[in-house]
C-alpha atoms as a PDB file:
ATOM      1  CA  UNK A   1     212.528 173.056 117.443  1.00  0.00           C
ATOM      2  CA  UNK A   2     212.517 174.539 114.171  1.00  0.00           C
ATOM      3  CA  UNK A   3     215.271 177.043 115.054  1.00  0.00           C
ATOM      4  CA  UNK A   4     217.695 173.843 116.405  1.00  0.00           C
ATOM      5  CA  UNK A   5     216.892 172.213 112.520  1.00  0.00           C
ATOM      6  CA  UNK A   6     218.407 175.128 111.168  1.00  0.00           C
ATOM      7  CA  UNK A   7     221.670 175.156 113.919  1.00  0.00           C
ATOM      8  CA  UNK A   8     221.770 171.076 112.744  1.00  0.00           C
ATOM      9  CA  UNK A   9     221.446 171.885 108.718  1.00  0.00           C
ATOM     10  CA  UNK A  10     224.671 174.621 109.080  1.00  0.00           C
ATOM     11  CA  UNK A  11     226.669 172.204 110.989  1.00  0.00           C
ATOM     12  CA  UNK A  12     228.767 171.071 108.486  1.00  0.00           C
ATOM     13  CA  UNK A  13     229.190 175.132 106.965  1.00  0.00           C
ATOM     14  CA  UNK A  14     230.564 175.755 110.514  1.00  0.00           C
ATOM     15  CA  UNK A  15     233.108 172.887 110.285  1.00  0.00           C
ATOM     16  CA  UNK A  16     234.392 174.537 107.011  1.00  0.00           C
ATOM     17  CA  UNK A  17     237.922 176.597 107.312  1.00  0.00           C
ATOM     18  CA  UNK A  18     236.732 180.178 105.833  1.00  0.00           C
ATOM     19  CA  UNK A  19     239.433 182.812 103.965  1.00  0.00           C
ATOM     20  CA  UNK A  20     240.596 185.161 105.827  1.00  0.00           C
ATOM     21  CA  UNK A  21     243.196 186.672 104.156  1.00  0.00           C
ATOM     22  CA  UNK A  22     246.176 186.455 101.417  1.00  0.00           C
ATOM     23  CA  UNK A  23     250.017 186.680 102.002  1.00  0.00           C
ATOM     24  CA  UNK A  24     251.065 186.910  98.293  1.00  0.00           C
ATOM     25  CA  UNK A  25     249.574 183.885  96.681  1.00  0.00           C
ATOM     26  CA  UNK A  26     249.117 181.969  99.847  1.00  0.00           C
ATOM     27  CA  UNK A  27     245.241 181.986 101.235  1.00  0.00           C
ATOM     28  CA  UNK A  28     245.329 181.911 105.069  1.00  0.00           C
ATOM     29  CA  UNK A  29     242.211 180.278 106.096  1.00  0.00           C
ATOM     30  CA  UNK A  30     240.934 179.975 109.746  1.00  0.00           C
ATOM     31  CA  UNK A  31     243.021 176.363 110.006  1.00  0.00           C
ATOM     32  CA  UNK A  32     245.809 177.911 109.584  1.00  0.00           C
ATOM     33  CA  UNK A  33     245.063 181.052 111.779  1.00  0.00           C
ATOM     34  CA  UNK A  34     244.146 178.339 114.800  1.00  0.00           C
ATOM     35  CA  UNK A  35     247.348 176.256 114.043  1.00  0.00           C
ATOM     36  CA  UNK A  36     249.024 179.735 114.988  1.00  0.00           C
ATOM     37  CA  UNK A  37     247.161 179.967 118.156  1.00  0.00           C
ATOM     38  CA  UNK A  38     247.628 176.764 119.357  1.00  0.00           C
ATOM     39  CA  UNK A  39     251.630 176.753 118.659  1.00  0.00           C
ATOM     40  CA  UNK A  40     251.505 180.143 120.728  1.00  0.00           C
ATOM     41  CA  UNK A  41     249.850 178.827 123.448  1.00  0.00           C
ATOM     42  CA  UNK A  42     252.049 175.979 123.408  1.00  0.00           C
ATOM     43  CA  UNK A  43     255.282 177.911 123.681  1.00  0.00           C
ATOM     44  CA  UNK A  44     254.041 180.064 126.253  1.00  0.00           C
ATOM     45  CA  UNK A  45     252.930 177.117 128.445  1.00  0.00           C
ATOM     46  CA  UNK A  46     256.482 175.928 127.918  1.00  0.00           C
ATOM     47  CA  UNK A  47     257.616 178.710 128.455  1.00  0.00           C
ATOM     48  CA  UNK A  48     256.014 179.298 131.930  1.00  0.00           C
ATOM     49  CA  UNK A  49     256.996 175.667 132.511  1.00  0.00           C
ATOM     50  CA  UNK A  50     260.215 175.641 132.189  1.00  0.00           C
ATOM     51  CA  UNK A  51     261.285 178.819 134.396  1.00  0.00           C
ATOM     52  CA  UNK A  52     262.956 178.602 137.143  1.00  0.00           C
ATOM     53  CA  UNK A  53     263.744 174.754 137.485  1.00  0.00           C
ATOM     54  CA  UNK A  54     265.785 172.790 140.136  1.00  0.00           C
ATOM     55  CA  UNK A  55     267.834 170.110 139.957  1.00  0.00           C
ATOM     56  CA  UNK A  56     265.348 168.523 142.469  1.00  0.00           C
ATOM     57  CA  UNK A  57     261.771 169.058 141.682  1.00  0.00           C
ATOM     58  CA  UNK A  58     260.136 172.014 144.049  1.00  0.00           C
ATOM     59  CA  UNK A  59     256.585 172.913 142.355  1.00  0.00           C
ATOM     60  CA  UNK A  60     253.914 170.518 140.953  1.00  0.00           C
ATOM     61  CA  UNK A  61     254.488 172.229 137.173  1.00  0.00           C
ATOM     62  CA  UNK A  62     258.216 170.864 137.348  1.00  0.00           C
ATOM     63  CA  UNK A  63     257.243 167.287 138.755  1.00  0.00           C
ATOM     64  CA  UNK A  64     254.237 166.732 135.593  1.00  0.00           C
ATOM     65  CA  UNK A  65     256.491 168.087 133.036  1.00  0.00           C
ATOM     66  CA  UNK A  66     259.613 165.654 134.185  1.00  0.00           C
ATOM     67  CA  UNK A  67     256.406 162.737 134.322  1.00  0.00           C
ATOM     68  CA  UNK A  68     256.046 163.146 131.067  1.00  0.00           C
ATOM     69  CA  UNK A  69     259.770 163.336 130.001  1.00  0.00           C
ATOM     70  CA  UNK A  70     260.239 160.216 131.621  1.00  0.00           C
ATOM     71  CA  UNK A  71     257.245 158.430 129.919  1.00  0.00           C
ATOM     72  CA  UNK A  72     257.802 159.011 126.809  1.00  0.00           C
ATOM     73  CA  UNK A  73     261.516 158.334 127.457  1.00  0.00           C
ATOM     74  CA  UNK A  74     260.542 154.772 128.855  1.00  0.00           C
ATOM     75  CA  UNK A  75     258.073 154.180 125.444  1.00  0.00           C
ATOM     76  CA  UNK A  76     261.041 154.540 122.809  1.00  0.00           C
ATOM     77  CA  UNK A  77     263.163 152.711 125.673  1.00  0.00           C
ATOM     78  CA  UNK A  78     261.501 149.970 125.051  1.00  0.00           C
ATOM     79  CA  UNK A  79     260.915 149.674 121.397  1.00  0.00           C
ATOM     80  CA  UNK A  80     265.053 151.293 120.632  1.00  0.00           C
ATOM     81  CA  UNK A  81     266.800 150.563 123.496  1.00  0.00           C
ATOM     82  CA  UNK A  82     268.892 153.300 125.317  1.00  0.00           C
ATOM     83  CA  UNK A  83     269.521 154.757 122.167  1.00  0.00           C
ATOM     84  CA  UNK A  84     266.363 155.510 121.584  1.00  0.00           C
ATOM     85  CA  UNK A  85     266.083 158.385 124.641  1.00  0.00           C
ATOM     86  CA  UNK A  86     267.763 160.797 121.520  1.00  0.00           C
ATOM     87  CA  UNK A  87     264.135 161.270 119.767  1.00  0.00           C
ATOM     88  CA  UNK A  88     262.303 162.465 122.546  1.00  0.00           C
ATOM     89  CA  UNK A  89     262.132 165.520 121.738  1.00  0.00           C
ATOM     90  CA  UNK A  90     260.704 164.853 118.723  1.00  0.00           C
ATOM     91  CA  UNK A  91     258.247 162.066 119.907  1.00  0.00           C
ATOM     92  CA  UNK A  92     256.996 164.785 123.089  1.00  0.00           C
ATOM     93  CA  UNK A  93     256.784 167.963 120.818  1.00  0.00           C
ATOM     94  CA  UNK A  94     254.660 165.901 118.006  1.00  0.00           C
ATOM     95  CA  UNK A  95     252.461 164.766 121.176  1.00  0.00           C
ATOM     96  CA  UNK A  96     252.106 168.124 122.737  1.00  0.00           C
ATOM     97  CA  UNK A  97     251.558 169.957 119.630  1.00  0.00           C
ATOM     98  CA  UNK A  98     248.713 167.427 118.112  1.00  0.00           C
ATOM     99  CA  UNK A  99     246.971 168.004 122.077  1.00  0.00           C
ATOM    100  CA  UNK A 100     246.943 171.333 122.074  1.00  0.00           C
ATOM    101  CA  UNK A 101     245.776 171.594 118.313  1.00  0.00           C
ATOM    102  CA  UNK A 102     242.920 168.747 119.883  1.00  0.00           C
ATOM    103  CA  UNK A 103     241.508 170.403 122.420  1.00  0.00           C
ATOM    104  CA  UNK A 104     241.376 174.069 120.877  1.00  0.00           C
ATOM    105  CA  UNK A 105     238.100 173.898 121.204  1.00  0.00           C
ATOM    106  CA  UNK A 106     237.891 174.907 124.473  1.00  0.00           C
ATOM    107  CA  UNK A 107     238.656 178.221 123.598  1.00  0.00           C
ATOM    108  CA  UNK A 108     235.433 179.896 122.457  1.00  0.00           C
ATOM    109  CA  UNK A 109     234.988 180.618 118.933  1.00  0.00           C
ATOM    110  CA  UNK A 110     237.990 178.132 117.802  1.00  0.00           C
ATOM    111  CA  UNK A 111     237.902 175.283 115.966  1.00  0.00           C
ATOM    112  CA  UNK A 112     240.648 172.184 116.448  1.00  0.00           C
ATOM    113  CA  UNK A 113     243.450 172.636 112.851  1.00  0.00           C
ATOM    114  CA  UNK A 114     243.020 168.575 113.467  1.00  0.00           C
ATOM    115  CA  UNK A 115     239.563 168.717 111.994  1.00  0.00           C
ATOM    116  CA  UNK A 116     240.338 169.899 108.423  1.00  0.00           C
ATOM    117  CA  UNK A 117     241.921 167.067 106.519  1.00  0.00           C
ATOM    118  CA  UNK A 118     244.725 168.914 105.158  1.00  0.00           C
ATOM    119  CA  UNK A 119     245.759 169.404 109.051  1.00  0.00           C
ATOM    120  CA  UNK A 120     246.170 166.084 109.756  1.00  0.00           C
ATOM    121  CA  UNK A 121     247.854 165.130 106.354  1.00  0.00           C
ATOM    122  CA  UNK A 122     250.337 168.163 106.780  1.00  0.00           C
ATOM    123  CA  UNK A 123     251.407 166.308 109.756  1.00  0.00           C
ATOM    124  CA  UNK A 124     251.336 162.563 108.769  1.00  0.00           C
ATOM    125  CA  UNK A 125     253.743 163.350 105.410  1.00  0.00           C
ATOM    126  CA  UNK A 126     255.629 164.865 107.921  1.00  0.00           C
ATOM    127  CA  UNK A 127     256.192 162.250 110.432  1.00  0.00           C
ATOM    128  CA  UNK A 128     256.872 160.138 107.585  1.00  0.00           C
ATOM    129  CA  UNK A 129     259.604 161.912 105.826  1.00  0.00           C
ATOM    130  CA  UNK A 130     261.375 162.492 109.091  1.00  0.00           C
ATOM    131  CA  UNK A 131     260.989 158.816 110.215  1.00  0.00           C
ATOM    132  CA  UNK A 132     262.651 157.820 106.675  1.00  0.00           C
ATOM    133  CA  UNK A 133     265.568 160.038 107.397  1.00  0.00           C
ATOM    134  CA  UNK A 134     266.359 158.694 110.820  1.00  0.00           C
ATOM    135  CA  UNK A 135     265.626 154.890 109.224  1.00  0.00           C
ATOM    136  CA  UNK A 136     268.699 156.279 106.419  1.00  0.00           C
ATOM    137  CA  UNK A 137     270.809 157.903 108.721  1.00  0.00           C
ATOM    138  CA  UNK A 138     271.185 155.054 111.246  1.00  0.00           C
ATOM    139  CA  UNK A 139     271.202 152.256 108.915  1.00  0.00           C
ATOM    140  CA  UNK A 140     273.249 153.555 105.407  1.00  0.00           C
ATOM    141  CA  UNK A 141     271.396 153.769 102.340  1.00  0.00           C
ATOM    142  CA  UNK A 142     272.598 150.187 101.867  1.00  0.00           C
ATOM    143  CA  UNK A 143     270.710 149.272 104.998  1.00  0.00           C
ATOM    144  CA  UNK A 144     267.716 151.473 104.486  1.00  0.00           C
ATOM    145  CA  UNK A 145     266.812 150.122 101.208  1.00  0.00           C
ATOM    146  CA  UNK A 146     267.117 146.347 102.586  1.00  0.00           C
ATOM    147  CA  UNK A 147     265.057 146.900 105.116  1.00  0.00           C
ATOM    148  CA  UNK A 148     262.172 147.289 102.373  1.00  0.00           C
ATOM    149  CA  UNK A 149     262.600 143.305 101.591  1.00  0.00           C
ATOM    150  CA  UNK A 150     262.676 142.072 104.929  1.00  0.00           C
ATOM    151  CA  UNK A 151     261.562 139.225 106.356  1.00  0.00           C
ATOM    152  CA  UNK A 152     262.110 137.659 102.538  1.00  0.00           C
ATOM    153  CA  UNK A 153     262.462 139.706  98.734  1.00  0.00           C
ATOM    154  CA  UNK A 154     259.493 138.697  97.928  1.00  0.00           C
ATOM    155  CA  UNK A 155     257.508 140.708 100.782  1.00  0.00           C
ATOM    156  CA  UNK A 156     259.525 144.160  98.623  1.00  0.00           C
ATOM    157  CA  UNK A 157     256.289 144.942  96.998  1.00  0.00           C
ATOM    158  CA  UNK A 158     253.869 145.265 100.017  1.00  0.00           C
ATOM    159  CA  UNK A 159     256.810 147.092 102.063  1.00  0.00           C
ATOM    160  CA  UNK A 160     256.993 149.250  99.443  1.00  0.00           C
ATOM    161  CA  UNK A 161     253.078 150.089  99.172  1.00  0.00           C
ATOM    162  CA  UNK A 162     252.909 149.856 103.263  1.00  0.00           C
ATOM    163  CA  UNK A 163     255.292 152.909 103.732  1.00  0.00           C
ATOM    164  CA  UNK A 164     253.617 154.918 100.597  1.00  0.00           C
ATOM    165  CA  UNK A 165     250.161 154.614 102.244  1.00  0.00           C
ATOM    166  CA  UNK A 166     251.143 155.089 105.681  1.00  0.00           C
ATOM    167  CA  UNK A 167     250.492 159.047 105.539  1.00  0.00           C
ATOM    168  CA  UNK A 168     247.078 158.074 104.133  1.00  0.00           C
ATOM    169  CA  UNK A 169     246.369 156.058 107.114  1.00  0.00           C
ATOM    170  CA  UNK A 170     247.839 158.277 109.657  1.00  0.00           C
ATOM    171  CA  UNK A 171     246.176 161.103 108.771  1.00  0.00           C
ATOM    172  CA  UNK A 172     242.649 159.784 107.946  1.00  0.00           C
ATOM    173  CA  UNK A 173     242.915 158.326 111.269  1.00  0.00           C
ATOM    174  CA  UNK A 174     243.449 161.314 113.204  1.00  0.00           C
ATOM    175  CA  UNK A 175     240.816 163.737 111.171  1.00  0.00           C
ATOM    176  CA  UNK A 176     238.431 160.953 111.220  1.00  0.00           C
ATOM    177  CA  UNK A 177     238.178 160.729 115.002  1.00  0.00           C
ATOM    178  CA  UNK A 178     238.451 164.413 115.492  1.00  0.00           C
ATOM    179  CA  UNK A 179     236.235 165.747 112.865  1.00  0.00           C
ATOM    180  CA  UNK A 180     233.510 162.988 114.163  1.00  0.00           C
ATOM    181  CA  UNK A 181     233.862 163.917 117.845  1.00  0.00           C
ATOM    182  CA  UNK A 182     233.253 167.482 116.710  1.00  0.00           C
ATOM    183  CA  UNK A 183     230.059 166.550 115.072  1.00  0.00           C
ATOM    184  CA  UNK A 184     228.946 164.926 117.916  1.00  0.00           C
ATOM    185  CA  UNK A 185     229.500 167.143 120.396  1.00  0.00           C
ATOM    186  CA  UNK A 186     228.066 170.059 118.408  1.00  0.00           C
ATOM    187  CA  UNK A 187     224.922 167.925 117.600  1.00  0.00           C
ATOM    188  CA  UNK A 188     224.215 167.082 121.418  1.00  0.00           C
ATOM    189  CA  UNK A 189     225.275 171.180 122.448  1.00  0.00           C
ATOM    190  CA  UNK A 190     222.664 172.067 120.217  1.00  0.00           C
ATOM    191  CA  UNK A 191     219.825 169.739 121.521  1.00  0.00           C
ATOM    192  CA  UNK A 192     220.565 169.087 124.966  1.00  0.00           C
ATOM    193  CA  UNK A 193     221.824 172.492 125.671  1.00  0.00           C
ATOM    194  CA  UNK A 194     221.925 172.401 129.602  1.00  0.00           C
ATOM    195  CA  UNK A 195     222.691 168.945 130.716  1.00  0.00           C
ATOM    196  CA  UNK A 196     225.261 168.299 128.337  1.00  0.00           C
ATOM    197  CA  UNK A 197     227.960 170.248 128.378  1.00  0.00           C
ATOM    198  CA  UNK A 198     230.117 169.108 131.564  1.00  0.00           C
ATOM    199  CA  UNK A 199     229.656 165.030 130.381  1.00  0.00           C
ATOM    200  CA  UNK A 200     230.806 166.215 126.734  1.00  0.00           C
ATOM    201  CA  UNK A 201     233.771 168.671 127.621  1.00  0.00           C
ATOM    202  CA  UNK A 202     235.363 165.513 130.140  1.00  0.00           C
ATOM    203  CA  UNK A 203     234.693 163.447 127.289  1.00  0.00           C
ATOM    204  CA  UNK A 204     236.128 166.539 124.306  1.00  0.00           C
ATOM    205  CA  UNK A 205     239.513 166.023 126.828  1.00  0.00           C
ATOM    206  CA  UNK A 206     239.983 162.627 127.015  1.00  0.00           C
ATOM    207  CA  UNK A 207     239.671 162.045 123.356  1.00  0.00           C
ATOM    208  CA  UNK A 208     242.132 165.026 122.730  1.00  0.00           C
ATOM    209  CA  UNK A 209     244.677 163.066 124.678  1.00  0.00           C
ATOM    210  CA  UNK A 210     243.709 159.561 123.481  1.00  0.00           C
ATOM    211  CA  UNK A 211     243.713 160.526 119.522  1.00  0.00           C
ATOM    212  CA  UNK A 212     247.535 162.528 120.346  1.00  0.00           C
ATOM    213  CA  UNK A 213     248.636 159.851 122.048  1.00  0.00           C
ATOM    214  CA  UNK A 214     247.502 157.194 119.398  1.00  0.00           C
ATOM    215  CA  UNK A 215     249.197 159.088 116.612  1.00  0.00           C
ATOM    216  CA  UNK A 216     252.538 159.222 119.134  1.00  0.00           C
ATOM    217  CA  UNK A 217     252.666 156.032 119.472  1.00  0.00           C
ATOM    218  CA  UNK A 218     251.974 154.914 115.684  1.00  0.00           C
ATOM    219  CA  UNK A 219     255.060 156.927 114.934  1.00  0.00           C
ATOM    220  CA  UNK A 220     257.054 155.602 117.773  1.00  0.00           C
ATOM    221  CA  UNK A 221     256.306 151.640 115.928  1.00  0.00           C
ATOM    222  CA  UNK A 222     257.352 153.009 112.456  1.00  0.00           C
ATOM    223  CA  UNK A 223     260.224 154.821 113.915  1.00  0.00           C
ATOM    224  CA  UNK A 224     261.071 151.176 115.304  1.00  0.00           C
ATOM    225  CA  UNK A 225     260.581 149.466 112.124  1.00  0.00           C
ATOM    226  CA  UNK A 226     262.604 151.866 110.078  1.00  0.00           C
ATOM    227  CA  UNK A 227     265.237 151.982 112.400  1.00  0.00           C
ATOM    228  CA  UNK A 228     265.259 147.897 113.169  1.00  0.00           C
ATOM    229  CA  UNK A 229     263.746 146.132 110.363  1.00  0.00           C
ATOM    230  CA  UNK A 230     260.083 144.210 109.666  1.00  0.00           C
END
C-alpha cells in the first residue's frame, strides 16, 4: 500500500516532458522525441498501405483505407459542397496524425505528444492559420474581412474575439481530455493492477479516436464558416 502512495505521489513527475538533448539553442524534450515516433510510424503504416493498390479493392488494408477516404470526403461534402472533396487531405492527415499521437501509449515506455499542452496548442494555431488562408484565398481579402461582420456590423467585435480564442479552445480541449484520461488510467494501473488493464486499454482506444475525431470535425465547422460566412 505504501509503495502504490509513492507510484500515486510521482504521477504527475511522470507526465512531465524531460530534456533530452540540445540542437543549437533548441531543447528537444521527450514530446518532441514521441511526436517523431508517432509521425514515423504513421508514414510507414501509409506506406505499407498504400503498396500495391488496384483499381478495384483486393485486400482488407485497401478497402479500410478507401472507407475512410470516402468518409471524410462525405463530412466536408456536406458542410462545402463538391468543392469541398479538395481539403481532404488535409482534414484525413490532421485526423490520422492527432490518432496516432493519441494512442502512443500503447507503445511501452511512451507517452501521447497530445498530453503536454504545448502539443496540442502547436497544432490548434496551426489549424487556425491554415483555415484563415483557405477562408482568404476563396473569398478575396475583400470577402474575408466581411465575413468578420456577418450576420450584422455590429456582431464585428465578438467575430473578431471568437476567431482569436479559437486556438485557446481547441487546444485546451484536446490536452484536457487526453492529459485527464492519462491520469486516470495510470491511477487505476497502479491500484487495480490485474483486472484493469484490458477494460482501460478498449477504453485508452476509443477515446484516442473520439478526441481525433472531435478536433477533425471542429476544424471541418470553422473551415465552413471561413469559407461560407456566420
Amino acid at each position: 500500500m505504501e509503495q502504490k502512495a509513492k507510484a500515486l505521489s510521482k504521477i504527475m513527475e511522470k507526465m512531465t516532458p524531460e530534456h533530452v538533448f540540445n540542437i543549437g539553442p533548441v531543447s528537444v524534450d521527450t514530446t518532441i522525441i514521441n511526436q517523431w515516433i508517432a509521425m514515423l510510424v504513421l508514414f510507414g503504416l501509409i506506406f505499407w498501405i498504400t503498396r500495391g493498390l488496384k483499381s478495384k479493392p483486393e485486400g482488407k488494408k485497401q478497402v479500410i483505407a478507401e472507407l475512410m477516404v470516402e468518409f471524410f470526403q462525405s463530412l466536408l461534402e456536406t458542410n462545402l459542397g463538391k468543392k469541398g472533396r479538395r481539403y481532404t487531405p488535409l482534414v484525413g492527415t490532421l485526423f490520422l496524425f492527432i490518432l496516432t499521437m493519441n494512442l502512443l501509449w500503447f507503445i511501452p515506455g511512451l507517452m501521447p505528444p497530445t498530453t503536454d499542452l504545448s502539443t496540442t496548442f502547436g497544432l490548434a494555431i496551426t489549424t487556425i492559420i491554415t483555415v484563415n488562408i483557405i477562408g482568404l484565398l476563396n473569398n478575396g481579402l475583400k470577402g474575408y474581412l466581411h465575413h468578420f461582420a456577418e450576420p450584422f456590423p455590429v456582431m464585428l467585435p465578438l467575430n473578431v474575439i471568437e476567431e482569436a480564442v479559437k486556438p485557446v479552445s481547441l487546444s485546451l480541449r484536446l490536452f484536457g481530455n487526453m492529459f485527464g484520461e492519462k491520469v486516470v488510467v495510470t491511477i487505476l494501473f497502479l491500484l487495480l493492477p490485474v483486472l484493469i488493464p484490458v477494460p482501460v486499454m478498449l477504453l485508452g482506444v476509443l477515446m484516442g479516436v473520439v478526441q481525433a475525431f472531435v478536433f477533425t470535425l471542429l476544424t471541418v465547422t470553422y473551415l465552413t464558416t471561413s469559407i461560407k460566412g456566420h
